[in-house]
Protein backbone atom coordinates (compact mmCIF):
# COMPACT_ATOMS: atom_id res chain seq x y z
CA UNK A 1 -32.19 -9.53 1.04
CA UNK A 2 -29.15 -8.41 -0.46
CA UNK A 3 -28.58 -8.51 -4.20
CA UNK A 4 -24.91 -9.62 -5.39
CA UNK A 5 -24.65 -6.64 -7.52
CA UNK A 6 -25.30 -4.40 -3.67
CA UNK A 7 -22.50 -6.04 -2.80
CA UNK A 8 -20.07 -4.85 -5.68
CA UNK A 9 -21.20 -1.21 -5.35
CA UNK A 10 -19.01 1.28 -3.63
CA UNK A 11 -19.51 4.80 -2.36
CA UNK A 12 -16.50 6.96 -2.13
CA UNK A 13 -16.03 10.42 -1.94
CA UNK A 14 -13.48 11.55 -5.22
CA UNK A 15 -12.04 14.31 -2.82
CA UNK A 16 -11.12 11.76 -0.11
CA UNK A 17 -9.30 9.50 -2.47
CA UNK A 18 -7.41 12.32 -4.41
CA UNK A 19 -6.30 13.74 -0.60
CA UNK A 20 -5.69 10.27 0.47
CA UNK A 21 -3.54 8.85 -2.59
CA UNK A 22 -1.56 12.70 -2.38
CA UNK A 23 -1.12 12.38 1.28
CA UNK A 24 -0.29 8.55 0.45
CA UNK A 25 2.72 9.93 -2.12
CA UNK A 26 3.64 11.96 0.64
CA UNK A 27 4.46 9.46 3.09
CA UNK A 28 5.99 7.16 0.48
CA UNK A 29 8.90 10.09 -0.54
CA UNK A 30 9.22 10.64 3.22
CA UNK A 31 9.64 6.74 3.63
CA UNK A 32 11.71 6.89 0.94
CA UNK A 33 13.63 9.80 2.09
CA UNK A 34 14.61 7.91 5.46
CA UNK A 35 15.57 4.63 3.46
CA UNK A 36 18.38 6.35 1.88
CA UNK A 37 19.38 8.76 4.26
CA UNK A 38 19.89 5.42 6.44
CA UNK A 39 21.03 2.99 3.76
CA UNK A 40 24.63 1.33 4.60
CA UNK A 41 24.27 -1.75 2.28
CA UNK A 42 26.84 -1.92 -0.58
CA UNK A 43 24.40 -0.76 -3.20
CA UNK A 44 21.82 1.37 -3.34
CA UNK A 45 19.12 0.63 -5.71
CA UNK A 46 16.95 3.53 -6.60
CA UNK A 47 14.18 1.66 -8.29
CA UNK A 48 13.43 0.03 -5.06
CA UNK A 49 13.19 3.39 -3.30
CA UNK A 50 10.40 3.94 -6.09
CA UNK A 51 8.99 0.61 -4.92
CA UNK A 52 8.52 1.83 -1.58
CA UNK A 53 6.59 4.96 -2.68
CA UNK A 54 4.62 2.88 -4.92
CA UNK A 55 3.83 0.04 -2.04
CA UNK A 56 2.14 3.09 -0.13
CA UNK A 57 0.17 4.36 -2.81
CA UNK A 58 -1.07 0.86 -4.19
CA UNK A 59 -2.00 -0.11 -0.42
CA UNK A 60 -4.03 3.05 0.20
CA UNK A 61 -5.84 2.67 -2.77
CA UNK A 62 -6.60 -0.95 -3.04
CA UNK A 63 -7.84 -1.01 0.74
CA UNK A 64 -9.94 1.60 0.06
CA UNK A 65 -11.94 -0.40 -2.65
CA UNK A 66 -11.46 -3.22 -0.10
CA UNK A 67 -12.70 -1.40 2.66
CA UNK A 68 -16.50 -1.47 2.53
CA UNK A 69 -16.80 -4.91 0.27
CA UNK A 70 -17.53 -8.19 1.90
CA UNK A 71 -16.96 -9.91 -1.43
CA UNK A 72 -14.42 -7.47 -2.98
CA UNK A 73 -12.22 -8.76 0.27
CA UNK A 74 -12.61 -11.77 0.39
CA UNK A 75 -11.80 -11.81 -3.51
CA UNK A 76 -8.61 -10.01 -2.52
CA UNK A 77 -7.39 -12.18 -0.03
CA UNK A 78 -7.42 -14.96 -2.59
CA UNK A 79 -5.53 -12.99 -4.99
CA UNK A 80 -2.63 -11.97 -2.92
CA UNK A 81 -2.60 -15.50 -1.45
CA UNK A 82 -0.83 -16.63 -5.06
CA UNK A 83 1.38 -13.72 -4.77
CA UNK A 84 4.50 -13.98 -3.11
CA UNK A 85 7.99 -12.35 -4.00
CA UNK A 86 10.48 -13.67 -6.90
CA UNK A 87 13.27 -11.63 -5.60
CA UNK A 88 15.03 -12.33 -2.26
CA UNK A 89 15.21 -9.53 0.01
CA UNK A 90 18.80 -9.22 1.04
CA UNK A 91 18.78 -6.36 4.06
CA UNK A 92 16.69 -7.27 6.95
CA UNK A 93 16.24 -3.46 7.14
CA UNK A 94 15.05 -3.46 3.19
CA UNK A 95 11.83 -5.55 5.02
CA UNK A 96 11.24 -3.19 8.11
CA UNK A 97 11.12 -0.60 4.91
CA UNK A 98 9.01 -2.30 3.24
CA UNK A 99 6.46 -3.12 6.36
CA UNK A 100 6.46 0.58 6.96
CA UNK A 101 5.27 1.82 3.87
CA UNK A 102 2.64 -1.04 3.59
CA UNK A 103 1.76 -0.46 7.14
CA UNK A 104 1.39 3.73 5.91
CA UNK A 105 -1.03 2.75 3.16
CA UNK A 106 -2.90 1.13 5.49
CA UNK A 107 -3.18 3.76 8.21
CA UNK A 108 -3.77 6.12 4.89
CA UNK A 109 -6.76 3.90 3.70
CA UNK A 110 -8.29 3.82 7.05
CA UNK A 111 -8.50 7.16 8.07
CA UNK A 112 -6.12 7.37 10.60
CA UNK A 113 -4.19 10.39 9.74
């Protein structure tokens, strides 16, 4: 039988995480890159450029804690259930954006490079 404090402990490798958050920055300036090579809205807002780098790093990294924690996950799902966003999105290309560089972090965080 499993204690609950098994449960909370997680085994990573430091080198993995430092290759996968640079790797993770990587692909967030290169999602980043395309998003305003392509913009044609009326204005372009650097700070959410930023977000999209950040969106790939944060995603990495939090489903790599995730990633071999029943409870952690579970715990996570409630939390991001409250979460939604204050701030409409205006381009329907701003979410395809924003899907890719989520969907990057994830690819990142499960070792699908």
């Amino acid at each position: 039988m499993t204690s609950f404090s098994d449960l909370l402990t997680i085994t990573m490798n430091p080198v993995q995480v430092i290759l996968t958050l640079i790797v993770g920055l990587l692909m967030g300036l290169y999602v980043w890159f395309i998003y305003k090579k392509t913009f044609s809205g009326v204005m372009y807002s650097r700070t959410y450029g930023m977000t999209l780098v950040m969106m790939t790093i944060v995603t990495a990294l939090m489903l790599m804690l995730i990633n071999n924690s029943l409870t952690l996950s579970l715990g996570m799902v409630g939390a991001l259930s409250i979460v939604r966003f204050r701030t409409a999105i205006k381009e329907p290309m701003d979410i395809a954006f924003l899907f890719w560089a989520i969907g990057a972090g994830i690819v990142l965080a499960a070792g699908l490079i």
